[in-house]
Protein backbone atom coordinates (compact mmCIF):
# COMPACT_ATOMS: atom_id res chain seq x y z
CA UNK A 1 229.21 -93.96 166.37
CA UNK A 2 232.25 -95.04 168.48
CA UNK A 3 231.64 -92.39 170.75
CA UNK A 4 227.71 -93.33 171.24
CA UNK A 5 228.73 -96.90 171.69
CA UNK A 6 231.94 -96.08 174.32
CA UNK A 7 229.03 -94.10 176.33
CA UNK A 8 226.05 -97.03 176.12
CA UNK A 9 228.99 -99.03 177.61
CA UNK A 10 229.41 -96.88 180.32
CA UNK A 11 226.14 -96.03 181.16
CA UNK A 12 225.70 -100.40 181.44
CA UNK A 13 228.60 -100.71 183.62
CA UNK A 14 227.12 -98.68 185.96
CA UNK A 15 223.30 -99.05 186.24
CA UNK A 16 223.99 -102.84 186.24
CA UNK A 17 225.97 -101.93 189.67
CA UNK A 18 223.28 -100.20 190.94
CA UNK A 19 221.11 -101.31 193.84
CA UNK A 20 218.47 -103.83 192.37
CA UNK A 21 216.67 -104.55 195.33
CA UNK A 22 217.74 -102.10 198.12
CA UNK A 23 216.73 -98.94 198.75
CA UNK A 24 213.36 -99.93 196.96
CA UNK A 25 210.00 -100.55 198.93
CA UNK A 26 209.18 -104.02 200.41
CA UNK A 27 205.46 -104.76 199.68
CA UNK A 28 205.04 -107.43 201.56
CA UNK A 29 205.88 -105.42 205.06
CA UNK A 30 204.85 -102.23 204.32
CA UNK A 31 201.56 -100.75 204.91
CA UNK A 32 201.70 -98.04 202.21
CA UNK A 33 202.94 -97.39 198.62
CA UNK A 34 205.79 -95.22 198.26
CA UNK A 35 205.88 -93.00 195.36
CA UNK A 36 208.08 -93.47 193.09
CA UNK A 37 206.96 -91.51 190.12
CA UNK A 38 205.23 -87.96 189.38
CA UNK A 39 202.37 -87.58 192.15
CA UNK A 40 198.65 -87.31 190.79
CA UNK A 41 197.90 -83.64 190.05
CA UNK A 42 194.30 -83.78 191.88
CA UNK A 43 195.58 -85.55 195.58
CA UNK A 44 198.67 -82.69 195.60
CA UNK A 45 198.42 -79.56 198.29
CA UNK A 46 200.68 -77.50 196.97
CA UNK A 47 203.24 -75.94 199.82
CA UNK A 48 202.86 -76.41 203.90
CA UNK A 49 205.90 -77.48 206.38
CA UNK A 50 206.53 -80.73 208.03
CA UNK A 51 209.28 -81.76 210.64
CA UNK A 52 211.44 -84.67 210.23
CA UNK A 53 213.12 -86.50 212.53
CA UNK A 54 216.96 -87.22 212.68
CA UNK A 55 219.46 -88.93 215.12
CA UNK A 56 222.89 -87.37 214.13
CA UNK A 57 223.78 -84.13 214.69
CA UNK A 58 225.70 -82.42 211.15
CA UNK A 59 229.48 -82.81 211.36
CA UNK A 60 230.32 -81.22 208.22
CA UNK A 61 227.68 -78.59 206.26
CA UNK A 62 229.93 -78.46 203.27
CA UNK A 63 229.03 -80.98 200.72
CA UNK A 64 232.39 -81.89 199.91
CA UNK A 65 233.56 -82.18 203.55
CA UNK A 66 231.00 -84.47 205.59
CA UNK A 67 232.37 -87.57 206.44
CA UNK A 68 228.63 -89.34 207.90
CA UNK A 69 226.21 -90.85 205.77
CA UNK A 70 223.50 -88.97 208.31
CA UNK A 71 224.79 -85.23 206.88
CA UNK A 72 224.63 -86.98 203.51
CA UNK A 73 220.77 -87.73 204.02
CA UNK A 74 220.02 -84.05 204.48
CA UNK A 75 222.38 -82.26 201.93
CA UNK A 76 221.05 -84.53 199.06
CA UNK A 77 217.87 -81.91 199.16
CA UNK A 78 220.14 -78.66 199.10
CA UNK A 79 223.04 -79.97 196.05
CA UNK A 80 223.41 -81.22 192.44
CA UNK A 81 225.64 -83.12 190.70
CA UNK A 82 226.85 -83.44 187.25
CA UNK A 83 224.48 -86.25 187.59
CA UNK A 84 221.78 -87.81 189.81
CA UNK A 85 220.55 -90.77 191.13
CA UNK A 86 216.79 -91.60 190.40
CA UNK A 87 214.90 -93.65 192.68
CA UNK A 88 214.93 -96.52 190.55
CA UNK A 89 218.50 -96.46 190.50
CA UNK A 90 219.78 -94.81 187.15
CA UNK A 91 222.17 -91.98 186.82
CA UNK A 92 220.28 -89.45 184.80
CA UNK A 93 221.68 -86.05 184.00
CA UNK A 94 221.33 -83.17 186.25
CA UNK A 95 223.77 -80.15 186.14
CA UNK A 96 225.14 -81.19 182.65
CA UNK A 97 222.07 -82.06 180.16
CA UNK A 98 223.99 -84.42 178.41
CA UNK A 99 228.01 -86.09 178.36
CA UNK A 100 229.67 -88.26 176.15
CA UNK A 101 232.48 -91.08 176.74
CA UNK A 102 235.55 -91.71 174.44
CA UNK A 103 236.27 -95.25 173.43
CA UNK A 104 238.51 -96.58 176.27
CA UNK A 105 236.75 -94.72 179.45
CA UNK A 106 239.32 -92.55 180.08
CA UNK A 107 237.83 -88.69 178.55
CA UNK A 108 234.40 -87.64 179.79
CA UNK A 109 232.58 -84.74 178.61
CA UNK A 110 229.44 -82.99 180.16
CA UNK A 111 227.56 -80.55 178.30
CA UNK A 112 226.52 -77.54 181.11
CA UNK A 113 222.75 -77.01 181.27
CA UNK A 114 222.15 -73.49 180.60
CA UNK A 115 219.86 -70.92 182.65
CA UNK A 116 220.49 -73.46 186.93
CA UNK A 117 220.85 -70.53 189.23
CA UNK A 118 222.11 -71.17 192.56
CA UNK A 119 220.51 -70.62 195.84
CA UNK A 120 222.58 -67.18 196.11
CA UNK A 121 220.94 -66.07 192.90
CA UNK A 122 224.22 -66.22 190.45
CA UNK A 123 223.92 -68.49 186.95
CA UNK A 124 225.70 -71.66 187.53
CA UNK A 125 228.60 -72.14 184.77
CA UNK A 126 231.62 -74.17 183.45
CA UNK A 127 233.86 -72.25 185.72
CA UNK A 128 231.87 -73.86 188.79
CA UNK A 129 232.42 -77.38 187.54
CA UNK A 130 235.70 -76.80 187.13
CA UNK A 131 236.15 -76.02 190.54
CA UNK A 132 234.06 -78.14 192.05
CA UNK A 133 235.46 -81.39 190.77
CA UNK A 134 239.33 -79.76 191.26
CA UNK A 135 238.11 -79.14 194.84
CA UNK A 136 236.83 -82.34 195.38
CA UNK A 137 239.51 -84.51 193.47
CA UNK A 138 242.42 -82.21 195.60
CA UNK A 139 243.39 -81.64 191.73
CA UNK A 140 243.63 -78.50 192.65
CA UNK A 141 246.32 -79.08 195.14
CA UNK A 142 244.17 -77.49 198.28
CA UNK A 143 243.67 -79.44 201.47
CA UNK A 144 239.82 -79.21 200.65
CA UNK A 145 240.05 -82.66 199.00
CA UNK A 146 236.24 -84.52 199.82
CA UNK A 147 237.00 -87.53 202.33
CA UNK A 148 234.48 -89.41 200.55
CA UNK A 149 235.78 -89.38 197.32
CA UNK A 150 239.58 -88.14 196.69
CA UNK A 151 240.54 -91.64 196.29
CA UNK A 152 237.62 -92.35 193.41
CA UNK A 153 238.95 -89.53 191.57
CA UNK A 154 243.23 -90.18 192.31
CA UNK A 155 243.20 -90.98 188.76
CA UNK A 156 241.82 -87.16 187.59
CA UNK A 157 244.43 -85.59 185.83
CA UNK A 158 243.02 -82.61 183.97
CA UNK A 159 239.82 -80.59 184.24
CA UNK A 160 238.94 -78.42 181.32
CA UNK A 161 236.32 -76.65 180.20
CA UNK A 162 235.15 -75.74 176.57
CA UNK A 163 232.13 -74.74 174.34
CA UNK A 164 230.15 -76.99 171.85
CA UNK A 165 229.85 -75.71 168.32
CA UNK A 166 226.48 -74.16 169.10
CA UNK A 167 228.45 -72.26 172.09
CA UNK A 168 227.14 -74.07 175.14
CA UNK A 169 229.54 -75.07 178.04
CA UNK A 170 231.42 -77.90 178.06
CA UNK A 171 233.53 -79.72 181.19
CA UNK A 172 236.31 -82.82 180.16
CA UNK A 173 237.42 -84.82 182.60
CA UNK A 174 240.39 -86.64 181.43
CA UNK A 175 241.74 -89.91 183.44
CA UNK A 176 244.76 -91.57 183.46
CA UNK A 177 243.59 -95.20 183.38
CA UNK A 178 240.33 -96.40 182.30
CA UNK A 179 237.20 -95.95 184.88
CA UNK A 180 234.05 -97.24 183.80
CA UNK A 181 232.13 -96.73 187.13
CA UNK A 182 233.03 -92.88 187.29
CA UNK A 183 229.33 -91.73 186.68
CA UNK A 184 228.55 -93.11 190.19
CA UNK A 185 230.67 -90.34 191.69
CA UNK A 186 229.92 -87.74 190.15
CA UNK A 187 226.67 -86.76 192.37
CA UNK A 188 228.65 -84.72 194.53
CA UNK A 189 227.53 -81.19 194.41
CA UNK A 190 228.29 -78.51 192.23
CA UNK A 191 228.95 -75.06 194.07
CA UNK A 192 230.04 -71.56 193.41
CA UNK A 193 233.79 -70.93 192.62
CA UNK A 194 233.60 -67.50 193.68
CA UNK A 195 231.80 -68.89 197.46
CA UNK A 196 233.38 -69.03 200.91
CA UNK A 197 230.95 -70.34 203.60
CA UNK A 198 229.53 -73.51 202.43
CA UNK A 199 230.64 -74.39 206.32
CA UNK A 200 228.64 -72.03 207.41
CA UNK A 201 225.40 -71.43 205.36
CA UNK A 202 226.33 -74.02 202.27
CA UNK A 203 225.04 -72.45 198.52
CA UNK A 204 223.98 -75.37 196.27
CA UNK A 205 221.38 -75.85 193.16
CA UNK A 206 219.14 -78.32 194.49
CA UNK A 207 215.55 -78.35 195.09
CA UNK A 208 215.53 -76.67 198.56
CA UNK A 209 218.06 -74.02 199.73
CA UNK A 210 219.26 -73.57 203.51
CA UNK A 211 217.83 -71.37 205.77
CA UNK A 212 219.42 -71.95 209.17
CA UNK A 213 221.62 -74.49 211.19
CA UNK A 214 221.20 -74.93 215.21
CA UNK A 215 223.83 -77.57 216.58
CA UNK A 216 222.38 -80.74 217.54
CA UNK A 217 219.21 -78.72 217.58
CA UNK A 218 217.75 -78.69 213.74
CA UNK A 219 218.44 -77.54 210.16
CA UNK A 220 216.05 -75.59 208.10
CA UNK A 221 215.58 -75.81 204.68
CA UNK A 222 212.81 -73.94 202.02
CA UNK A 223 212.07 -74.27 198.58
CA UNK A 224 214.16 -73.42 196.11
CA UNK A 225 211.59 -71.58 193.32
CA UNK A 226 214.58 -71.02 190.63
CA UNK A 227 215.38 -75.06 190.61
CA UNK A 228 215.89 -75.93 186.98
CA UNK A 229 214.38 -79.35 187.44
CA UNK A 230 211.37 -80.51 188.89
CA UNK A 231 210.06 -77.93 191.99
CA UNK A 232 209.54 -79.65 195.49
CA UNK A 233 206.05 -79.48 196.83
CA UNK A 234 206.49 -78.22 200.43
CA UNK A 235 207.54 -74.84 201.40
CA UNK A 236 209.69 -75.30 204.32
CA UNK A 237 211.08 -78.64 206.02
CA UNK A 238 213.01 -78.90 209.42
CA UNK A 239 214.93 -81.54 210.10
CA UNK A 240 214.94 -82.11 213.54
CA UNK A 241 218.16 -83.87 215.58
CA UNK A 242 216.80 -85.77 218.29
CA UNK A 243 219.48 -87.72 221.06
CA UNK A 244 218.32 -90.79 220.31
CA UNK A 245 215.60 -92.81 218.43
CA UNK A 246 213.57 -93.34 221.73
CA UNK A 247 213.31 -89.69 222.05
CA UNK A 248 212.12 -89.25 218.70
CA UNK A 249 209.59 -91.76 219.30
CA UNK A 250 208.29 -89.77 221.96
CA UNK A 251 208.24 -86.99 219.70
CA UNK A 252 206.27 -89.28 217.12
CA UNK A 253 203.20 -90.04 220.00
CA UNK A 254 203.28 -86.70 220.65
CA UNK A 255 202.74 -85.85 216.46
CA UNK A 256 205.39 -83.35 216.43
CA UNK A 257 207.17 -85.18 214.16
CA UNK A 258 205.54 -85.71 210.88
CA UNK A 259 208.80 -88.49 209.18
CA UNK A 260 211.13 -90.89 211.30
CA UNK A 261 213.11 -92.91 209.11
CA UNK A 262 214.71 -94.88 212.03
CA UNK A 263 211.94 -97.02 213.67
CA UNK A 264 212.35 -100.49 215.54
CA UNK A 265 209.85 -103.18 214.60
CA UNK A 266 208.03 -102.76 218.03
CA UNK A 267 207.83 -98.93 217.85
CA UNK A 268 206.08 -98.70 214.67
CA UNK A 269 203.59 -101.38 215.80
CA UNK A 270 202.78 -98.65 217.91
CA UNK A 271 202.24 -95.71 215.40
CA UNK A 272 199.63 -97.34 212.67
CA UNK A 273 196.77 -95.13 213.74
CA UNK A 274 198.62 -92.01 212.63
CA UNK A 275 201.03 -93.36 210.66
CA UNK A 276 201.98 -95.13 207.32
CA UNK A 277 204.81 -97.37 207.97
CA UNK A 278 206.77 -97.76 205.20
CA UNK A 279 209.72 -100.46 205.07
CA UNK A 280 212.71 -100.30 202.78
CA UNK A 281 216.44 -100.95 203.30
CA UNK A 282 218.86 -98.83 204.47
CA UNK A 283 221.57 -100.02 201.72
CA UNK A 284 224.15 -99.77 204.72
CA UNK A 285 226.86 -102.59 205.53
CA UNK A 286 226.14 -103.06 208.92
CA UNK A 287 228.80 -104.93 210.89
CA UNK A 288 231.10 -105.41 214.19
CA UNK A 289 233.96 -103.63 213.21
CA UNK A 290 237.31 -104.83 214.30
CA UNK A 291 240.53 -102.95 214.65
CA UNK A 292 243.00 -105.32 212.89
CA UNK A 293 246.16 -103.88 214.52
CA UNK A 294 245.25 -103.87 218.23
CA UNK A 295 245.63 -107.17 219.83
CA UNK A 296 244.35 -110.05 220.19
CA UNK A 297 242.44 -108.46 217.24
CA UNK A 298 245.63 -108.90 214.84
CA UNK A 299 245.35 -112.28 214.91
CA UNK A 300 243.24 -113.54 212.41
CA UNK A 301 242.29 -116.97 214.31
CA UNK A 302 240.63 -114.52 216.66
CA UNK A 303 238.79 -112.35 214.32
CA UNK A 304 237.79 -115.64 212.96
CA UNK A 305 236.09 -116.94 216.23
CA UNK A 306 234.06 -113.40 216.28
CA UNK A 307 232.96 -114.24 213.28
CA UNK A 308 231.61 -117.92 214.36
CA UNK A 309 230.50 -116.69 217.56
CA UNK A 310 227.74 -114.28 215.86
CA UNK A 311 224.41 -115.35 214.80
CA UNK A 312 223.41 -113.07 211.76
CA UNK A 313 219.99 -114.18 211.29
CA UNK A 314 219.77 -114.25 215.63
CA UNK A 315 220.44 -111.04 215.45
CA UNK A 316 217.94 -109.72 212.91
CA UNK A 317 215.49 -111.82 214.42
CA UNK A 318 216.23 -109.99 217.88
CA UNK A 319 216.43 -105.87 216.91
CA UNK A 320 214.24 -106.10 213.65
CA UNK A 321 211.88 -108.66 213.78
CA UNK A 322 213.81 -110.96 210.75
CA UNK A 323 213.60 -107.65 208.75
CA UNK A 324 216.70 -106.81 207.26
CA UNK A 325 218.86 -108.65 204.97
CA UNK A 326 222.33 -110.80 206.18
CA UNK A 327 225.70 -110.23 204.40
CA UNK A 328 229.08 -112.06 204.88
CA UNK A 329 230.95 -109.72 203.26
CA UNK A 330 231.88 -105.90 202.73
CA UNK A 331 229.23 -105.58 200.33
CA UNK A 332 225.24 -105.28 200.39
CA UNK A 333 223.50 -107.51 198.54
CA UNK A 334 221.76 -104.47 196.38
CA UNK A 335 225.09 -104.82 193.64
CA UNK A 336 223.18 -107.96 192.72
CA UNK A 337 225.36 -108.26 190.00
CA UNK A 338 228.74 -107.83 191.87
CA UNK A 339 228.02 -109.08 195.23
CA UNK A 340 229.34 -112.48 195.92
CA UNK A 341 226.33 -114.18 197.54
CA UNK A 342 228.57 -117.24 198.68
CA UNK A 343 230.36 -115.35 201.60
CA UNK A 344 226.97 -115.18 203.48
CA UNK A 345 227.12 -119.01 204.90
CA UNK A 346 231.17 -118.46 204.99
CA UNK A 347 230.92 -118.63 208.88
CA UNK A 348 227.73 -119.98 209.91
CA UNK A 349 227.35 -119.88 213.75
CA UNK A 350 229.95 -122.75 215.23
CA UNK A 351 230.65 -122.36 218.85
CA UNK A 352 232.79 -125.31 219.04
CA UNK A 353 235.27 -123.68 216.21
CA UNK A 354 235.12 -120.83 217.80
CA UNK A 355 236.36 -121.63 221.34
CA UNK A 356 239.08 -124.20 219.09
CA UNK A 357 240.13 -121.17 217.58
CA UNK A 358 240.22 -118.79 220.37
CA UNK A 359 242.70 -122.06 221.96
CA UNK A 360 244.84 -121.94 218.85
CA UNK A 361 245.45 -118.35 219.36
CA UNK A 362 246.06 -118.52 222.87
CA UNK A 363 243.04 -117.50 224.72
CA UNK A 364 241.14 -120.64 225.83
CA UNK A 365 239.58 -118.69 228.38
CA UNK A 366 238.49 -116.00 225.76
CA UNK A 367 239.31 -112.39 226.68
CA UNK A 368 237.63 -108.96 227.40
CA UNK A 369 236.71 -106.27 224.54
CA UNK A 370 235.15 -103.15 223.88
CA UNK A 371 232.37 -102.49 221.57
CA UNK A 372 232.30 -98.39 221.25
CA UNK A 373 228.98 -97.58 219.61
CA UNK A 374 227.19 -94.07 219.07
CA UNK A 375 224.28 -93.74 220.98
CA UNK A 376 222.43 -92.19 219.16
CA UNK A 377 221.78 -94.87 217.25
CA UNK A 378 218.99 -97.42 218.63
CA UNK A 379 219.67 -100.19 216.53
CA UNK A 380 223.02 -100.15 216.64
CA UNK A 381 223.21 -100.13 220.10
CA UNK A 382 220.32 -103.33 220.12
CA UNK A 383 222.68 -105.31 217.77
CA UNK A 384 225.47 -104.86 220.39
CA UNK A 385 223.28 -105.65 223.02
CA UNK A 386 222.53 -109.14 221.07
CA UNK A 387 226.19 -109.69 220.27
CA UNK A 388 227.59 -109.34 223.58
CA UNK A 389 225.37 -112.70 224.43
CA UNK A 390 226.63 -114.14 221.47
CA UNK A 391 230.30 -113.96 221.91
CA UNK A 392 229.80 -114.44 225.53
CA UNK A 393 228.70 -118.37 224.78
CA UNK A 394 232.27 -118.50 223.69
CA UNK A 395 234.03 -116.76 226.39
CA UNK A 396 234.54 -113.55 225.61
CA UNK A 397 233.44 -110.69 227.49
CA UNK A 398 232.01 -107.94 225.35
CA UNK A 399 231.12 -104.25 226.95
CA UNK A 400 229.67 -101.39 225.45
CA UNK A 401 230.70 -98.28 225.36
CA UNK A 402 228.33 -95.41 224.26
CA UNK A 403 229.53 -92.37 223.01
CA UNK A 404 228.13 -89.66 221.51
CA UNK A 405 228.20 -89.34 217.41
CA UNK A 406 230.61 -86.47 217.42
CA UNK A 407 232.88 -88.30 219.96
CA UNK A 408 232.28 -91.52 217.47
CA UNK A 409 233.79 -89.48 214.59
CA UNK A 410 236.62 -88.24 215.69
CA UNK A 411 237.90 -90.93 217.97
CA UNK A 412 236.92 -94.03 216.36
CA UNK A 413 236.43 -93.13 212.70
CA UNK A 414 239.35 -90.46 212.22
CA UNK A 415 241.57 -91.19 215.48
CA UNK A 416 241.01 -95.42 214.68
CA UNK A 417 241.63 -95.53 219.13
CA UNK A 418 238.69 -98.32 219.29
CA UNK A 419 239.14 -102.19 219.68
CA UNK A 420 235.71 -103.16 217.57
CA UNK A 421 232.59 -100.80 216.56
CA UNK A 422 228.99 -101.56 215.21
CA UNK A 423 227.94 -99.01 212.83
CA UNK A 424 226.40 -98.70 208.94
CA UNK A 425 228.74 -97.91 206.35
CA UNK A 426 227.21 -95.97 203.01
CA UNK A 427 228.15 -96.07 199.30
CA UNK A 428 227.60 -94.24 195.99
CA UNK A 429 226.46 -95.98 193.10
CA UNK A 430 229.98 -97.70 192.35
CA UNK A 431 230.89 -100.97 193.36
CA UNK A 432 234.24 -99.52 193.98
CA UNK A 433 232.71 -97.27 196.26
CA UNK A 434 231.92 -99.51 198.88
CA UNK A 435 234.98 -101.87 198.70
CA UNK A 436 237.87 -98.95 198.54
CA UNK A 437 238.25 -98.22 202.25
CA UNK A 438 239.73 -101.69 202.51
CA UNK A 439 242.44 -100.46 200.34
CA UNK A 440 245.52 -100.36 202.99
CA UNK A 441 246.67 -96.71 201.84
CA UNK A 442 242.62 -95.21 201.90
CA UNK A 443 241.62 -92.24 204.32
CA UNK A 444 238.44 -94.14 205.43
CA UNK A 445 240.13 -97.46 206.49
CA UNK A 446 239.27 -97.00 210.03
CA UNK A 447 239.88 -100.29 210.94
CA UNK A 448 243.61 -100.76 209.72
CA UNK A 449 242.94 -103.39 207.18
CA UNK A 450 246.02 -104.55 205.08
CA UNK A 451 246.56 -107.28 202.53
CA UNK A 452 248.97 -106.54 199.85
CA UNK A 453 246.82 -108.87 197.36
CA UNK A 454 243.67 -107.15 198.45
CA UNK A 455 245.59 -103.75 197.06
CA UNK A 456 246.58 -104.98 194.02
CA UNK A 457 243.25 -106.42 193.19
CA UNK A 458 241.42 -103.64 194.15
CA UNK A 459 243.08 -101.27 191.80
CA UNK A 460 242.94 -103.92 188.91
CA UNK A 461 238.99 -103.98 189.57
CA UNK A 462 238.49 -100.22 189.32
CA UNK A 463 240.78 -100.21 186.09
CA UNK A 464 239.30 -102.97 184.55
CA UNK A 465 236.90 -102.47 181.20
CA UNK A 466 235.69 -105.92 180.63
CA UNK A 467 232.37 -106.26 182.24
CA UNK A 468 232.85 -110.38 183.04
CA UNK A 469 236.28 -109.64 184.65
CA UNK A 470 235.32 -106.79 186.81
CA UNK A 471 232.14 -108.86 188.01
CA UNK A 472 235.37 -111.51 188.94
CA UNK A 473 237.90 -109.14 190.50
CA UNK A 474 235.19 -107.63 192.52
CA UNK A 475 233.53 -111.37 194.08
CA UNK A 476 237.45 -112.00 194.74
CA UNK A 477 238.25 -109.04 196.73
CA UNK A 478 234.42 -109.97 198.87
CA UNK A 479 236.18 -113.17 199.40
CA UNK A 480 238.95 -111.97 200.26
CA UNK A 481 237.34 -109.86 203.03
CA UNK A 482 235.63 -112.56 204.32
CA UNK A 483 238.12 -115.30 204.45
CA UNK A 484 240.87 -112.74 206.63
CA UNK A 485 237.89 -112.00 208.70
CA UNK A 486 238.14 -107.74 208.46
CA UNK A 487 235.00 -107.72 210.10
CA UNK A 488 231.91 -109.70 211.25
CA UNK A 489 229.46 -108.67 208.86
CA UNK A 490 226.28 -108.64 209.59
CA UNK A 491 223.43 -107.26 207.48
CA UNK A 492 221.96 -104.61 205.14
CA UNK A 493 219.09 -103.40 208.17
CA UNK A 494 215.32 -102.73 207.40
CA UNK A 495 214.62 -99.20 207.26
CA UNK A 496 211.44 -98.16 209.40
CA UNK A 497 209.90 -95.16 208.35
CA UNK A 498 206.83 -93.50 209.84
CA UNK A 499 205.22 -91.15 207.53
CA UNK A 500 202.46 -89.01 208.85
CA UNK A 501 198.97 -89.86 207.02
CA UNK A 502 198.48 -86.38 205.72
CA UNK A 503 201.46 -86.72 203.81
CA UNK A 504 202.74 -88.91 200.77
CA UNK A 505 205.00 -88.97 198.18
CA UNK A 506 207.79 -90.33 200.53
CA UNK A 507 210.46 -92.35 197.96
CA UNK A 508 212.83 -95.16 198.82
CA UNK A 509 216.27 -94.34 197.10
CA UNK A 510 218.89 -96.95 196.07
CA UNK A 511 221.35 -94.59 198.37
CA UNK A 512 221.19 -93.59 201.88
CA UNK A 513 219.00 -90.51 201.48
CA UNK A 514 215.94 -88.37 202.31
CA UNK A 515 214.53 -86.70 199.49
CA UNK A 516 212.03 -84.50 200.72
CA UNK A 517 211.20 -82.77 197.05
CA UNK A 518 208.97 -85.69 196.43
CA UNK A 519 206.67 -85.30 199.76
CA UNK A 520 203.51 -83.45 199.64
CA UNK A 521 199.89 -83.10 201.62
CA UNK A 522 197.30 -84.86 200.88
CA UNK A 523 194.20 -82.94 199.88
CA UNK A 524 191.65 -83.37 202.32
């Protein structure tokens, strides 16, 4: 009983942190339904192939290894997890069929669902969990240690597998302090033990299995048949990398493109004879990143005057048409339940405050600064576009600086050799997830942030068991954020998709994803 009850708490903690709005279809703006159940039998056409178009090239096709949310978006077809993300935003199980929780969160055990094959043909067993989450965690003490979550997991300290007393597999993952949002990690993908080229031609147990990779050309995917769960309806999809979004919307006139998740408001007023437009968020934090150790960026007056300078809702209003939602904080308003809705009017546009500020700090006059973005994102570059009028009303002199997404990796997100940035930052279905790279000591604190409270806090949060007191700790460190000015945070942004009319089935997700198992043709 104590064990059923320890995992209905768990299972609470974390779909209440899940994405209640985002990530979920807006009526009111789009023109179609998205589907986000089982497809009527009698409109499905079984099989076919359809394009889809994509902006960022792959940096990473290892699952455990990618470091942009745009590689995410693809591999989420190809890999499992111990558990998975529905679209309405519950973990359900996946490669385990079931798992149970001891009393104080800190020993999880996952039952292994017999007779998943991988794409390579071999039986997926205990032996591959085991290795997977070791590989992942860096438990195992190898430099293969996933970016995106070797800090969720610092807290592993044993892997172990086992059998039930009817002999099926078991996996226990044994913590050394409580974590009560752990579930929300554990989508990563479960791979072979016995594998070697996941960078190469990557081996998973998801609904579609990889075919071929061209750089900054495509990747190829077909059906899986063997998938244990629920089969995808298409036979083959490519997703296509185009340079930019205005070259995909070329593409998109010209129909070879048949999904383009990345529209502007004005090019998808252009695409309603062939295309459903369907309009959901992206469940990104979008925002003007600032380096907080390179000067006059240290100074926190300064950061502060950014942040009056900017007109959130301007901006929206400029590069989506008011779509979109505005934050003031390093969290998306989809964790209704832990976002701290108060930081949005936190620094409501002020010009006079600004230019007082910029005086305090020394710089009455302003100064110049460099906002590097990747180009081959549209509305990223149309938000810095907006901005650099913005902070130019209070004398400073913003230029942009494209670069290309591979060049925006490993200078600016890795190397940290940038002044400010606009880009979208992802999450997994943790609150943690989205406020750890703030954490002074985390790999994916690009922008140098460091408050010794904020640290403390943070690791208090993630610890923490009672529900009311992690809601608190979690609002706090938002605050926090917001008061030292990281960033200038500006909104979770619309996302745009055009969906040819011969298809349907295309699903919003509560994560930054395109799950192509649910789209089929329409019978004629």
């Amino acid at each position: 009983m104590k064990k059923k009850l320890a995992v209905l708490m768990a299972c609470i903690l974390v779909v209440s942190a899940i994405f209640a709005s985002c990530g979920k279809k807006n009526d009111q703006n789009a023109t179609t339904k998205a589907n986000s159940g089982a497809a009527p039998e009698n409109e499905i056409q079984q099989g076919g192939e359809i394009v889809v178009g994509v902006t960022n090239d792959i940096d990473n096709l290892d699952p455990h290894k990618y470091t942009a949310a745009g590689t995410g978006e693809i591999l989420f077809n190809m890999f499992d997890g111990l558990v998975k993300v529905t679209p309405d935003g519950d973990l359900v199980p996946a490669i385990a069929e079931s798992y149970t929780v001891n009393e104080d969160g800190t020993v999880y055990t996952f039952v292994i669902r017999q007779g998943v094959k991988f794409h390579n043909g071999t039986e997926l067993n205990a032996d591959d969990v085991v290795y997977s989450v070791k590989r992942v965690s860096g438990l195992d003490g190898s430099p293969d240690a996933s970016v995106k979550h070797e800090s969720a997991l610092s807290t592993l300290t044993s892997v172990e597998k086992g059998t039930t007393e009817d002999g099926k597999e078991t996996v226990t993952l044994t913590l050394s302090a409580p974590n009560t949002e752990l579930l929300g990690y554990l989508t990563f993908a479960i791979i072979p033990d016995d594998y070697t080229k996941q960078s190469e031609s990557p081996v998973g147990a998801g609904p579609f299995k990889f075919v071929s990779y061209t750089e900054a050309s495509s990747v190829v995917m077909e059906k899986f048949a063997d998938y244990y769960g629920t089969p995808a309806y298409l036979d083959k999809v490519t997703f296509k990398i185009t340079s930019d979004t205005d070259a995909a919307f070329t593409q998109l006139l010209a129909g070879t493109i048949d999904v383009f998740p990345y529209l502007t408001a004005d090019q998808a007023d252009q695409l309603t004879e062939n295309y459903n437009i369907e309009v959901g968020n992206m469940n990104l934090v979008q925002a003007l990143f600032l380096n907080n150790t390179v000067k006059p960026l240290d100074d926190i007056r300064i950061r502060q005057a950014i942040c009056y300078a900017i007109d959130r809702q301007g901006v929206l209003d400029m590069v989506a048409a008011g779509k979109g939602t505005v934050i003031g904080t390093g969290m998306f308003a989809g964790f209704e339940k832990y976002y701290n809705a108060d930081t949005v009017n936190t620094y409501a546009k002020d010009v006079a405050k600004a230019k007082q500020l910029l005086s305090d700090a020394g710089y009455p006059d302003g100064f110049d600064i460099t906002i590097t973005v990747p180009s081959n994102y549209q509305f990223h570059v149309d938000t810095a576009q907006v901005l650099v009028e913005q902070l130019k009303e209070v004398g400073i002199n913003a230029t942009i600086s494209l670069v290309e997404w591979a060049t925006w990796l490993d200078e600016v997100y890795k190397g940290r050799n940038f002044e400010t940035t606009i880009i979208g930052l992802d999450a997994d279905l943790a609150p943690s997830d989205v406020l750890k790279r703030y954490a002074s000591t985390a790999s994916g604190n690009f922008i140098n942030y460091n408050n010794s409270e904020y640290d403390t806090l943070f690791a208090s949060a993630v610890a923490e068991t009672d529900d009311n007191k992690k809601v608190e700790d979690y609002k706090k460190l938002q605050e926090i954020l917001t008061n030292d000015a990281a960033s200038a945070y500006i909104q979770d942004p619309s996302l745009i998709v055009a969906v040819s009319k011969k298809l349907s089935g295309y699903t919003f997700y509560p994560v930054y994803v395109q799950d192509m198992s649910r789209v089929y043709f329409v019978k004629q």
